[in-house]
N, C-alpha and C. Protein backbone atom coordinates (compact mmCIF):
# COMPACT_ATOMS: atom_id res chain seq x y z
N UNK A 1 38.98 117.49 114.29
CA UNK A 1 39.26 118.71 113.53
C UNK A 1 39.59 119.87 114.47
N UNK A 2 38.88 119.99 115.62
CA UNK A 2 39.34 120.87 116.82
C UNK A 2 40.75 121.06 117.06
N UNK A 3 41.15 119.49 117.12
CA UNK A 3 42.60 120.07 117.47
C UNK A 3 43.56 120.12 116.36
N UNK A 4 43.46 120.34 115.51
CA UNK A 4 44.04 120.26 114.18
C UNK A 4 43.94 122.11 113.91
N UNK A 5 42.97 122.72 114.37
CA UNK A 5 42.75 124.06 114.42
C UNK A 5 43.52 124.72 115.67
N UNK A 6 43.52 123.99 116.65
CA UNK A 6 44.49 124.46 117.88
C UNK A 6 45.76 124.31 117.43
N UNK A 7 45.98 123.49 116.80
CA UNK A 7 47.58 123.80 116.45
C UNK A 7 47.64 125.15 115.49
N UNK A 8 46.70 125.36 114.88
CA UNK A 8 47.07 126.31 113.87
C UNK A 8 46.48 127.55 114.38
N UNK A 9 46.12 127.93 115.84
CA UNK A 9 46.20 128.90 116.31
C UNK A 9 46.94 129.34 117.42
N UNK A 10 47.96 128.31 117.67
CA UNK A 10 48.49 128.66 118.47
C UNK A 10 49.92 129.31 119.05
N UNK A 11 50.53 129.76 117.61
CA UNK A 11 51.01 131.03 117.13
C UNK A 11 50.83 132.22 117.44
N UNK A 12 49.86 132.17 116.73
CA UNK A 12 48.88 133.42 116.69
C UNK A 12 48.48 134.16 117.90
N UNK A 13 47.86 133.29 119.23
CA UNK A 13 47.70 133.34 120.55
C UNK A 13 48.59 133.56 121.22
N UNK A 14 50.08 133.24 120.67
CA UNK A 14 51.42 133.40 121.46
C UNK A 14 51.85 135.15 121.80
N UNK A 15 51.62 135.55 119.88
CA UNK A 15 51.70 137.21 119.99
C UNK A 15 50.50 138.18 120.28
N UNK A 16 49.99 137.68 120.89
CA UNK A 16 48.69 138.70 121.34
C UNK A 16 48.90 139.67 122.40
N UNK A 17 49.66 139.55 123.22
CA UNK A 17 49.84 140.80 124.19
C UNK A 17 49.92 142.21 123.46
N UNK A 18 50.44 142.27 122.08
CA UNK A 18 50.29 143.56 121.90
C UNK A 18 49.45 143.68 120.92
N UNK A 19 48.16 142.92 120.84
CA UNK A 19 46.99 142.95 120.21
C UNK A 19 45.79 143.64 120.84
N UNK A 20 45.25 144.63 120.14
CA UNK A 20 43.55 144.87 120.78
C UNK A 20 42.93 144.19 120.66
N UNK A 21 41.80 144.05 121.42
CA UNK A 21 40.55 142.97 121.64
C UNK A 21 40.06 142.79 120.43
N UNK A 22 40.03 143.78 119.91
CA UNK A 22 39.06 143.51 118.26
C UNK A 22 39.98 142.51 117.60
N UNK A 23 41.16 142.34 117.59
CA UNK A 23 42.34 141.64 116.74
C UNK A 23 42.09 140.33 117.60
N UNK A 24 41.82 140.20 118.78
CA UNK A 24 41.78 138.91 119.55
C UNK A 24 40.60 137.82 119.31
N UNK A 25 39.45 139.45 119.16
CA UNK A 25 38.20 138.49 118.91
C UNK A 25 38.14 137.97 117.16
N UNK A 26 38.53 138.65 116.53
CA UNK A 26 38.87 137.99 114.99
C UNK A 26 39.65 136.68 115.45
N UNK A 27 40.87 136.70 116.04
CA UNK A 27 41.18 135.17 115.77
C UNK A 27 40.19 133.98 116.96
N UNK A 28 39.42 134.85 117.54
CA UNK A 28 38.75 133.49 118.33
C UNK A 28 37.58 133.00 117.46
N UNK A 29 37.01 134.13 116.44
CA UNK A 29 36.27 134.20 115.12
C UNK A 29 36.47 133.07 114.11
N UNK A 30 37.64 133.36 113.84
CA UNK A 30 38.72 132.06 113.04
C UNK A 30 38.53 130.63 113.38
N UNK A 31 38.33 130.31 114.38
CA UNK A 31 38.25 129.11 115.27
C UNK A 31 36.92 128.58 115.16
N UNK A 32 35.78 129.61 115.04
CA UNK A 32 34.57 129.00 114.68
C UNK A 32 34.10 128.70 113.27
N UNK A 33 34.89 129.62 112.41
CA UNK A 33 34.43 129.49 110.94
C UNK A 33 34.08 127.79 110.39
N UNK A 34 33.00 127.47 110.05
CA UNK A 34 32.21 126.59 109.85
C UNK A 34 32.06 125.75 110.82
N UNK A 35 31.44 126.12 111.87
CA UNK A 35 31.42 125.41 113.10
C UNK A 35 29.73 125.10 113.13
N UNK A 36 29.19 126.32 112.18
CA UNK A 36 27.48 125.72 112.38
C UNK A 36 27.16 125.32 111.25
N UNK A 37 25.87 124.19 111.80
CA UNK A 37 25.31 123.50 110.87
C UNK A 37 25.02 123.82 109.84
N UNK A 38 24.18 125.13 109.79
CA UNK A 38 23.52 125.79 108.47
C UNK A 38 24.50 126.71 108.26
N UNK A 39 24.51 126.43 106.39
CA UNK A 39 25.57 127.77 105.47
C UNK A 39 24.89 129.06 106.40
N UNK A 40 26.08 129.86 106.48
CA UNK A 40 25.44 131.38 106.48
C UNK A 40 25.17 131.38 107.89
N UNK A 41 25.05 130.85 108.76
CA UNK A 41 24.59 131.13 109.90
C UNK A 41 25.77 130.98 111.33
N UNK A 42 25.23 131.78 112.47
CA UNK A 42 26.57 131.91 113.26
C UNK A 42 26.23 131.08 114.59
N UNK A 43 25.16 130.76 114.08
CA UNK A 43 24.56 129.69 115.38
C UNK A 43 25.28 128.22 115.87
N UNK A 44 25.57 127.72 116.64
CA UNK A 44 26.24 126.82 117.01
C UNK A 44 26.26 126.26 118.00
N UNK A 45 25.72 124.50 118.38
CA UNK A 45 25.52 124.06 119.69
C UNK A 45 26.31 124.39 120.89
N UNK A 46 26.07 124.68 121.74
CA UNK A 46 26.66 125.44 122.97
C UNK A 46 27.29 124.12 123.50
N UNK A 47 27.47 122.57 123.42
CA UNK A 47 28.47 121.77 123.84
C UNK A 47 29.54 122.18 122.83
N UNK A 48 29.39 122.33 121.15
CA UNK A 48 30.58 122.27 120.18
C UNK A 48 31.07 123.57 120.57
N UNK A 49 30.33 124.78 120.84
CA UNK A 49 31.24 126.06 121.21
C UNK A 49 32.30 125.69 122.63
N UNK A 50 31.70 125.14 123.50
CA UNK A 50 32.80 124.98 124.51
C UNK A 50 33.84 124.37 124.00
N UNK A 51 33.62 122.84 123.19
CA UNK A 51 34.78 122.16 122.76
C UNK A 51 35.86 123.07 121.99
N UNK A 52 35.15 124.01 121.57
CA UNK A 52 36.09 124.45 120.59
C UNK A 52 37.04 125.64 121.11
N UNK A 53 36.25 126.70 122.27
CA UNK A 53 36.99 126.77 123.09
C UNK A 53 38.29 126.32 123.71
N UNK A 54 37.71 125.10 124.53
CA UNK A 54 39.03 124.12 125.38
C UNK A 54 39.98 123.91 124.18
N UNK A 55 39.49 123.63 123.12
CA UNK A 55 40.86 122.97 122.08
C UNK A 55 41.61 124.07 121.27
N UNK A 56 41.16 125.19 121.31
CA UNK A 56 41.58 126.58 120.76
C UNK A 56 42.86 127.05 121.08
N UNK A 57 43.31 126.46 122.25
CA UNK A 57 44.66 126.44 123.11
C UNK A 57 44.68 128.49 123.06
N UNK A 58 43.53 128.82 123.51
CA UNK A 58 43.27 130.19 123.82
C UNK A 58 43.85 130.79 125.42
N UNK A 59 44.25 129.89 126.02
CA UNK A 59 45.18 130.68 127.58
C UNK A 59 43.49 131.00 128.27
N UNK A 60 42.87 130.08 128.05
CA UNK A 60 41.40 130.49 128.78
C UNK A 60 41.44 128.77 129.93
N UNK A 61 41.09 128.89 131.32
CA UNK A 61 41.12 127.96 132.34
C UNK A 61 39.38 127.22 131.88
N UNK A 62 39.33 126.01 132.57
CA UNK A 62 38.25 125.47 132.30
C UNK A 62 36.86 126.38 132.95
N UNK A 63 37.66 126.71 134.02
CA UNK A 63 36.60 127.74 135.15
C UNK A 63 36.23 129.24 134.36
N UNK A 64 37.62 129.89 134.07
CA UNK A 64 37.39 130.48 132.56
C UNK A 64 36.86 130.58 131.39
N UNK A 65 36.70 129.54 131.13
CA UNK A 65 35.40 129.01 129.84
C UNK A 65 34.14 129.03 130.43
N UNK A 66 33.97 128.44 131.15
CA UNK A 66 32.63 128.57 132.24
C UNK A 66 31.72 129.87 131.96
N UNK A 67 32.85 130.69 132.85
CA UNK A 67 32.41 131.77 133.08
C UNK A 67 31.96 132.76 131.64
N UNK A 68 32.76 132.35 130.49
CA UNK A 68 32.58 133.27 129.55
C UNK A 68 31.43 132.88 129.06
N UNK A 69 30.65 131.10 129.17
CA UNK A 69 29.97 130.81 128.66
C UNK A 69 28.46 131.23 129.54
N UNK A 70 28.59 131.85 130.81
CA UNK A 70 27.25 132.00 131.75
C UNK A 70 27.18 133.34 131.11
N UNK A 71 27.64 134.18 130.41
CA UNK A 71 27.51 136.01 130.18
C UNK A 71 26.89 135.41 128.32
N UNK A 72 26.78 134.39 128.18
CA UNK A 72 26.00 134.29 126.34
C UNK A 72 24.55 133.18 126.70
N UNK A 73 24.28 134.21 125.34
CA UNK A 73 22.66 133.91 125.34
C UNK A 73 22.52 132.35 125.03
N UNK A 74 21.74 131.94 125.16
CA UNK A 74 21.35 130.08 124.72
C UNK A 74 19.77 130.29 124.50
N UNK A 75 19.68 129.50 123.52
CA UNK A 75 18.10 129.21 122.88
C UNK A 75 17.69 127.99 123.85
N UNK A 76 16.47 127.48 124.00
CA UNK A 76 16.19 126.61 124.13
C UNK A 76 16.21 125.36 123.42
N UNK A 77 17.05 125.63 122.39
CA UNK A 77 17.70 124.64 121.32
C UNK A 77 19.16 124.21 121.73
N UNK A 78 19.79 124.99 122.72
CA UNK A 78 21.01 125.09 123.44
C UNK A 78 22.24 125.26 121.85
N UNK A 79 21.35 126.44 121.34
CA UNK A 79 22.27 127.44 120.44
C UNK A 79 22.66 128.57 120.53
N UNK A 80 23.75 129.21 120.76
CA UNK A 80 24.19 129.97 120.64
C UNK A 80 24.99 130.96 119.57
N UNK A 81 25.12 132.25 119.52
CA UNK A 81 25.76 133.20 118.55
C UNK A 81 27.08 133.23 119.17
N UNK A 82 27.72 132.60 117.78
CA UNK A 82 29.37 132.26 118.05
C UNK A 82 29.98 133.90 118.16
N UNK A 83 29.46 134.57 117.26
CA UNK A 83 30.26 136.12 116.72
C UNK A 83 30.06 136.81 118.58
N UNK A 84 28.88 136.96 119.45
CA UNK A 84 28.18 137.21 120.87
C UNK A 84 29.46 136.60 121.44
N UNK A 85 29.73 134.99 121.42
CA UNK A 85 30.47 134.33 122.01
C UNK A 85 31.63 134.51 122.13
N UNK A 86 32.58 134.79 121.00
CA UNK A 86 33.90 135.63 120.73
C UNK A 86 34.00 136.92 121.29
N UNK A 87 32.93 137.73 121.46
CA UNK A 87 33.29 139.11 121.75
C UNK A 87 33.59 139.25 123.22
N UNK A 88 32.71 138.03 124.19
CA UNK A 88 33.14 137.96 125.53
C UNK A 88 34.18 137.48 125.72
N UNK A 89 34.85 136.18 125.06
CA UNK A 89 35.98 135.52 125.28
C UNK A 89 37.55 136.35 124.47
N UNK A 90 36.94 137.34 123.88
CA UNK A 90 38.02 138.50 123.47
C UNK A 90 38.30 139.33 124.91
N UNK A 91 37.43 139.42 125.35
CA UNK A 91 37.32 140.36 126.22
C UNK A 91 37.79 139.99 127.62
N UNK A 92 38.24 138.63 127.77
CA UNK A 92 38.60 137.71 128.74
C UNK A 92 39.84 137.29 128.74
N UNK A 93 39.98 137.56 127.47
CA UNK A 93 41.65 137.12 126.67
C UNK A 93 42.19 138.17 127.18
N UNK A 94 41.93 139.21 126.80
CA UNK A 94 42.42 140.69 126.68
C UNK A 94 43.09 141.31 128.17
N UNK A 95 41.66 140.90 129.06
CA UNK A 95 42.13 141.19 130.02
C UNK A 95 43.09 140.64 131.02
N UNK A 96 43.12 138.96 130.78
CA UNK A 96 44.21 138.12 131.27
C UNK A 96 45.54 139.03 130.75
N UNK A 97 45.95 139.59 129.77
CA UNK A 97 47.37 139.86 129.07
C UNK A 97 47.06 141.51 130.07
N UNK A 98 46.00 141.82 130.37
CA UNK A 98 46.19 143.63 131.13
C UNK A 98 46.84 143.19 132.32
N UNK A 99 48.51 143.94 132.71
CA UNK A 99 48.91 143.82 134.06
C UNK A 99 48.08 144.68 134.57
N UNK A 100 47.58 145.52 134.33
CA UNK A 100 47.11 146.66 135.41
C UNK A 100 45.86 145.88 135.98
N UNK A 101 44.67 145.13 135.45
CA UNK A 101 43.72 144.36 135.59
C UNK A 101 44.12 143.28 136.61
N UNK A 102 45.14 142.89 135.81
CA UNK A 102 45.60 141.52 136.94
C UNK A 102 45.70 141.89 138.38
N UNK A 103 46.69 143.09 138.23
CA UNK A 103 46.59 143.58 140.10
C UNK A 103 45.44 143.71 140.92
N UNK A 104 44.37 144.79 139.78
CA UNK A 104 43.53 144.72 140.72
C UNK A 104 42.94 143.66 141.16
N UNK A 105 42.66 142.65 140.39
CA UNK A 105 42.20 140.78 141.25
C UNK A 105 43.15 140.78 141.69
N UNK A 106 44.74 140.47 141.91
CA UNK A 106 45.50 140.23 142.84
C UNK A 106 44.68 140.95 144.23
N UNK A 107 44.90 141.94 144.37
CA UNK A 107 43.99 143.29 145.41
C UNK A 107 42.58 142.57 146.05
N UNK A 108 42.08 142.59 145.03
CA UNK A 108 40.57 141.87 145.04
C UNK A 108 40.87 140.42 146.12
N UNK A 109 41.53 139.72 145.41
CA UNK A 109 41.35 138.29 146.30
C UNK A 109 41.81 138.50 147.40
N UNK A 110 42.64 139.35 148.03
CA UNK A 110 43.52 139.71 148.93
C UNK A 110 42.73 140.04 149.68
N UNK A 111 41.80 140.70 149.50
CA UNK A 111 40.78 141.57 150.44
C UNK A 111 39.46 140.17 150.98
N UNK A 112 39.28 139.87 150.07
CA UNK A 112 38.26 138.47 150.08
C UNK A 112 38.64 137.95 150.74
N UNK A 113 39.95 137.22 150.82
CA UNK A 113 40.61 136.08 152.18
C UNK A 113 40.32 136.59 153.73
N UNK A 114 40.18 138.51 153.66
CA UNK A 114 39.91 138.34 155.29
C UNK A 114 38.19 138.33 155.36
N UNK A 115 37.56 138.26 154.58
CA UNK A 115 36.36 138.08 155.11
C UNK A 115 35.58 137.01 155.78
N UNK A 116 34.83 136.78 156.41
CA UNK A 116 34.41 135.43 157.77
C UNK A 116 34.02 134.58 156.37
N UNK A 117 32.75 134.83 155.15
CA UNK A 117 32.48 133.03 154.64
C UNK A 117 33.51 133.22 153.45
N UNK A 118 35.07 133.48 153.45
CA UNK A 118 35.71 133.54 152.80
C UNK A 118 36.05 131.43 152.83
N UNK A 119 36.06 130.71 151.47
CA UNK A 119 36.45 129.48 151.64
C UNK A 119 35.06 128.75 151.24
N UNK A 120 33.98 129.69 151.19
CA UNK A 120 32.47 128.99 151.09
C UNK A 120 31.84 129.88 149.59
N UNK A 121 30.93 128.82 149.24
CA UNK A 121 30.49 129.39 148.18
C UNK A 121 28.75 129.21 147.90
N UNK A 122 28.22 130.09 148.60
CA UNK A 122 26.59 129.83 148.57
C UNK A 122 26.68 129.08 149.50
N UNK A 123 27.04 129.26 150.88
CA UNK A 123 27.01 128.49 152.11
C UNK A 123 27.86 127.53 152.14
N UNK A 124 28.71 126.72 150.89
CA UNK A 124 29.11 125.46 150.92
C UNK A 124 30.38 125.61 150.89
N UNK A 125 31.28 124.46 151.77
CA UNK A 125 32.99 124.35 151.55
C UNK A 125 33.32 123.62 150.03
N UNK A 126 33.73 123.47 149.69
CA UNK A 126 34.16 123.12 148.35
C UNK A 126 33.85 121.28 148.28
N UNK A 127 34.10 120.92 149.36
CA UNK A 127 34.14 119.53 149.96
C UNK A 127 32.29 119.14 149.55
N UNK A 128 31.58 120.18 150.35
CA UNK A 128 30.32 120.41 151.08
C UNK A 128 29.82 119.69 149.52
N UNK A 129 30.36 120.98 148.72
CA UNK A 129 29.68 121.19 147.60
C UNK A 129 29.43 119.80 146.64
N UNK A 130 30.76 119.44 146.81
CA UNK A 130 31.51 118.43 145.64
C UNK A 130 30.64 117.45 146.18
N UNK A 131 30.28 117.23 147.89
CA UNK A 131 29.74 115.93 147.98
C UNK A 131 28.09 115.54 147.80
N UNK A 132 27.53 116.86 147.83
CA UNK A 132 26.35 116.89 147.59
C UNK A 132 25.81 116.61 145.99
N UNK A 133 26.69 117.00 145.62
CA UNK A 133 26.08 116.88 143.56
C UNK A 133 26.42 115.40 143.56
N UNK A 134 27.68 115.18 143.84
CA UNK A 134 28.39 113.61 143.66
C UNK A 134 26.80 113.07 144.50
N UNK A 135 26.52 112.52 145.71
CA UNK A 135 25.26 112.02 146.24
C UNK A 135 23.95 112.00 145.48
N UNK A 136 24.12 113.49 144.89
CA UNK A 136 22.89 113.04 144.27
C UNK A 136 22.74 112.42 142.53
N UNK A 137 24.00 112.75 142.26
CA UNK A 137 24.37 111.91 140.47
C UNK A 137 24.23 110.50 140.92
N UNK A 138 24.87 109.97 142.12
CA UNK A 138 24.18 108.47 141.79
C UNK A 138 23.31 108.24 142.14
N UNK A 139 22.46 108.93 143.16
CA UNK A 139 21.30 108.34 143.32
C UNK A 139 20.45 108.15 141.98
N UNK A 140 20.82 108.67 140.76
CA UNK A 140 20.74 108.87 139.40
C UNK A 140 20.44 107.65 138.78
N UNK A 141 22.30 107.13 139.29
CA UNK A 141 23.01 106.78 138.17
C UNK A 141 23.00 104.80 139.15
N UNK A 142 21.90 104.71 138.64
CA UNK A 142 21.20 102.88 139.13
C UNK A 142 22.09 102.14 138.73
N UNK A 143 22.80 102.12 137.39
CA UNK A 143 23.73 101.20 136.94
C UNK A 143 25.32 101.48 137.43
N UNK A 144 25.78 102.42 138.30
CA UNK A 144 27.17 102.91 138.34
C UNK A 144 27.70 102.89 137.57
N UNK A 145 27.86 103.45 136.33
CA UNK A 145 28.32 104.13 135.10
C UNK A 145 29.39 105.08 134.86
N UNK A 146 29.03 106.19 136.16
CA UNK A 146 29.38 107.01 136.11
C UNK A 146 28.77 108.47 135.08
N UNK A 147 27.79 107.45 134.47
CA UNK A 147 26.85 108.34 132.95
C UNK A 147 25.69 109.41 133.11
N UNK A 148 25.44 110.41 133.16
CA UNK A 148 23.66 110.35 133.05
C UNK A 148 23.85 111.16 132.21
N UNK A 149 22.37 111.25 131.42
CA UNK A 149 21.95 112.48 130.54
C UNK A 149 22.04 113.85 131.17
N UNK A 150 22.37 114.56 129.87
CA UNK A 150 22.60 116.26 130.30
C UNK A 150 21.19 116.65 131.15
N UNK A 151 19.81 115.87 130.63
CA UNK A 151 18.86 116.60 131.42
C UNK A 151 19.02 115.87 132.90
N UNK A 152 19.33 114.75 133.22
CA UNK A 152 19.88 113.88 134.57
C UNK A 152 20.48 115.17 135.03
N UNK A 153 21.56 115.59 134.74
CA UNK A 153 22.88 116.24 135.11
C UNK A 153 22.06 117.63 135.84
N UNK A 154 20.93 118.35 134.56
CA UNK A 154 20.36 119.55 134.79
C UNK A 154 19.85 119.58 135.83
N UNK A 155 19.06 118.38 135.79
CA UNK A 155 18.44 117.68 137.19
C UNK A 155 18.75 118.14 138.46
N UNK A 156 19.41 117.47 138.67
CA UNK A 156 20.43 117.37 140.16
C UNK A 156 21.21 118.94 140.18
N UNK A 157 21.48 119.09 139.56
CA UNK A 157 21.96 120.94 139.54
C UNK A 157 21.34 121.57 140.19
N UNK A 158 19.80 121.41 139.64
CA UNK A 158 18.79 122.85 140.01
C UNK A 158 18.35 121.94 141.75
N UNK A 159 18.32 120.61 141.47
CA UNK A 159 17.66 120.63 143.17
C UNK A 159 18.62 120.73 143.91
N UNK A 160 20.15 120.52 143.90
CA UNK A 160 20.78 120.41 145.14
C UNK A 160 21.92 121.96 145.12
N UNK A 161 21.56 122.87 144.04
CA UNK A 161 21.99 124.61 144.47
C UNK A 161 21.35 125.58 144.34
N UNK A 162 21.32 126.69 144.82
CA UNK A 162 20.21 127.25 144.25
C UNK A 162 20.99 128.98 143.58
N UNK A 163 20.71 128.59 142.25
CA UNK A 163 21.78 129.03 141.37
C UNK A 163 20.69 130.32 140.36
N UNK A 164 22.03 131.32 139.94
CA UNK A 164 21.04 132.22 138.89
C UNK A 164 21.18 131.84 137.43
N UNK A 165 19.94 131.71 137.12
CA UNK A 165 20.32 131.45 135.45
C UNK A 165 21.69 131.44 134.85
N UNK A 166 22.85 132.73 134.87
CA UNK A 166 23.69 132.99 134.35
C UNK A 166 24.69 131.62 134.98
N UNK A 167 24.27 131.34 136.50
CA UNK A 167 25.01 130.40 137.33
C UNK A 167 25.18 129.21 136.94
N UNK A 168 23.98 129.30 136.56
CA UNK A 168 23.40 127.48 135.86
C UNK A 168 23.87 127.58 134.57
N UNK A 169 23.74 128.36 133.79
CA UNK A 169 24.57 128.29 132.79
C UNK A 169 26.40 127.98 132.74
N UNK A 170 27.03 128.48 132.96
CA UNK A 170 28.23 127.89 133.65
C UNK A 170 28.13 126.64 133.66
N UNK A 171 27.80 126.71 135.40
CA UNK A 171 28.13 125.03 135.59
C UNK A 171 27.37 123.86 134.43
N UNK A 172 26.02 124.00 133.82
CA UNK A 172 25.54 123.18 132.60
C UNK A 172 27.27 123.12 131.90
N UNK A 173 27.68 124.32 131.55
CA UNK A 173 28.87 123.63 130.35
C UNK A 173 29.69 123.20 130.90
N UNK A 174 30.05 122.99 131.99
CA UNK A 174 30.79 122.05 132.45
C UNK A 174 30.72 121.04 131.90
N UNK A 175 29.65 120.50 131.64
CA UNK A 175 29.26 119.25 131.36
C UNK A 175 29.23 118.67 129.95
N UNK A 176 29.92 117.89 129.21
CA UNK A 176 30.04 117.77 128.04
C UNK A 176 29.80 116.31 127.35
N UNK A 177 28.85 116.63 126.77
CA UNK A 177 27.98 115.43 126.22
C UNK A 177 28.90 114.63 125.19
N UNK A 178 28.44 112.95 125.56
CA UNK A 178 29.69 112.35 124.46
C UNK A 178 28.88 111.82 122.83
N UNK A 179 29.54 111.13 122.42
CA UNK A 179 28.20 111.13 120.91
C UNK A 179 27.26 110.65 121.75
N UNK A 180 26.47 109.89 122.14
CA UNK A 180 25.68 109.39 122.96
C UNK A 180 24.98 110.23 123.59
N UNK A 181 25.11 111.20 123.96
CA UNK A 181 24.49 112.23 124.74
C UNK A 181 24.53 112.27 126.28
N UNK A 182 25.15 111.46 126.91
CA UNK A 182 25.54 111.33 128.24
C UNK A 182 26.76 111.62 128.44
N UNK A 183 26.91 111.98 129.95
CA UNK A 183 27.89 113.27 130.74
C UNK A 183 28.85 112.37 131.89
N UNK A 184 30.10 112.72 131.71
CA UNK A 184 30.63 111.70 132.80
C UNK A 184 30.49 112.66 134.06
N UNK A 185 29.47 112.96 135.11
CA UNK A 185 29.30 113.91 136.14
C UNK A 185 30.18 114.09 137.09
N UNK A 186 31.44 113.30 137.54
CA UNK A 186 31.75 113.34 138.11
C UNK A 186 32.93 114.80 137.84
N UNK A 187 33.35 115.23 136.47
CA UNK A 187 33.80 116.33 136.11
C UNK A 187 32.68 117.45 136.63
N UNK A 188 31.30 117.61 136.74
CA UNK A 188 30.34 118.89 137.14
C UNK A 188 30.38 118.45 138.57
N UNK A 189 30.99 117.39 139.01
CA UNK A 189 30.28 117.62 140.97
C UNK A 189 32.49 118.62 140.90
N UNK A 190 33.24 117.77 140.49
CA UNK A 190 34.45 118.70 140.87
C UNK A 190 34.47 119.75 140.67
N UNK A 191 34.45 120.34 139.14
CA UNK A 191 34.31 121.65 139.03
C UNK A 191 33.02 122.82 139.01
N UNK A 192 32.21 122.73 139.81
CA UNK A 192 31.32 123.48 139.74
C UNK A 192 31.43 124.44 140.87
N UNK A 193 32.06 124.13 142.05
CA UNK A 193 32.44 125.00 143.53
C UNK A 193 33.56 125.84 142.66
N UNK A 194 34.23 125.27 141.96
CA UNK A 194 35.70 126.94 141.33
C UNK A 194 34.94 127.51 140.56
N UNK A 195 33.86 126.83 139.86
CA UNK A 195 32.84 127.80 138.79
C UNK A 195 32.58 128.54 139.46
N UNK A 196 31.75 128.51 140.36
CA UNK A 196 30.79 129.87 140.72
C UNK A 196 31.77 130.19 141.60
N UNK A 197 32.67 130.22 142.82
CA UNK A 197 33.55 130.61 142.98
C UNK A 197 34.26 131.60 142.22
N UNK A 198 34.38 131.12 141.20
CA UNK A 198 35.42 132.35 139.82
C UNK A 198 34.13 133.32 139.73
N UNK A 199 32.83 133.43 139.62
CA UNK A 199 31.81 134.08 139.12
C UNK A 199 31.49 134.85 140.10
N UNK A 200 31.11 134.15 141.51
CA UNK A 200 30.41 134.81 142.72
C UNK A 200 31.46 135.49 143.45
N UNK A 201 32.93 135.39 142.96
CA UNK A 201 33.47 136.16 144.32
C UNK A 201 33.92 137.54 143.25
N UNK A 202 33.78 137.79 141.86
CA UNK A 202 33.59 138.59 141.26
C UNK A 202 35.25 138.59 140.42
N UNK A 203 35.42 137.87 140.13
CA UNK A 203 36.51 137.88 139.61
C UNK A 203 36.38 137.26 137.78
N UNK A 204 35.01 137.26 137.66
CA UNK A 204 34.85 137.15 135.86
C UNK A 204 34.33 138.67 135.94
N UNK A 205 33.98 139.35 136.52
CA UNK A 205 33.83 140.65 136.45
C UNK A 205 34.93 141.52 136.12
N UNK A 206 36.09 141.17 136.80
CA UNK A 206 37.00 142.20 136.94
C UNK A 206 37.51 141.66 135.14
N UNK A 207 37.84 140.29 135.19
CA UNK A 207 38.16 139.67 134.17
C UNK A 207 37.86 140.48 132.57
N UNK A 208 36.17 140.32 132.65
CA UNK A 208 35.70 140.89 131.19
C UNK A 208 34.67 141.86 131.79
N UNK A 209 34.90 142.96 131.86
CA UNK A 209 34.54 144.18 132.82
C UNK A 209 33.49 144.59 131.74
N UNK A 210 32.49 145.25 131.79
CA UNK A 210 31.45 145.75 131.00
C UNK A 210 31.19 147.42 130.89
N UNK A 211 30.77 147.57 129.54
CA UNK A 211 31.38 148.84 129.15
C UNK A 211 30.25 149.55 129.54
């Protein structure tokens, strides 16, 4: 049904440059309408909000989704407020279509490349990074599967980075549970160095800037 809704927003997403955020976050609004379990309510598992995201064909990067998803609240039910959720990813939209925004990250990264741990992220090369999560998912993963559970996955996250809540949040949605409830990890050991990368070198900042 996701992508049956991406087609039918993706019109809509085409003429947005001369849309305000409020007009942006209504149609990312659109995209969730009956997305949670209970009538009446705006709550919604934080794997189905990402999916619905990625399939929204919203001009948002996977590292992009990430990031919008480390700035929203999560229950310990791993629920989230879709209406919370839209207002950041309006605000992410919005600013991708601002040229004036864009320069300044153009500026921004420009300045970052001459610095000495420019290429590292929390001490690690991208390589560093990728090989340490990968090492420790199989030490996991007894059957070579390629599988483990999201709490497996959480696992190995928290011992081999040492990450801020908002951080760990991110990289967790990376990770996307199949009916089964297991994660193919080898998608969270690749993309988790551009995650926090996009986050730590401050460029979801400039992105969805806070008022």
């Amino acid at each position: 049904c996701f992508s049956m809704l991406a087609d039918m927003m993706a019109d809509k997403m085409a003429a947005m440059t001369s849309e305000t955020e409020e007009q942006i976050k209504e149609t990312v609004l659109d995209l969730f309408e009956g997305s949670s379990s209970e009538e009446g309510s705006t709550l919604v598992n934080k794997s189905v909000a990402t999916a619905i995201l990625r399939d929204g064909d919203l001009g948002l990067t996977r590292v992009q989704i990430a990031a919008v998803m480390s700035e929203v609240s999560i229950d310990k039910k791993d629920l989230l407020d879709y209406v919370e959720l839209a207002k950041v990813a309006s605000g992410v939209i919005a600013a991708l279509l601002n040229v004036e925004r864009q320069r300044m990250l153009a500026d921004q990264m420009a300045s970052q490349k001459e610095q000495e741990d420019y290429g590292t992220v929390l001490g690690l090369t991208q390589d560093q990074m990728a090989s340490s999560l990968d090492a420790n998912f199989r030490e996991l993963d007894v059957d070579g599967t390629g599988l483990l559970t999201l709490e497996q996955v959480a696992q190995v996250v928290l011992n081999t980075l040492e990450l801020s809540p908002p951080q760990f949040q991110a990289v967790m949605s990376l990770a996307c549970p199949d009916d089964e409830g297991n994660v193919w990890y080898d998608d969270v050991s690749e993309w988790t160095y551009h995650t926090l990368e996009y986050i730590v070198s401050g460029q979801a900042a400039v992105l969805s800037p806070r008022d």
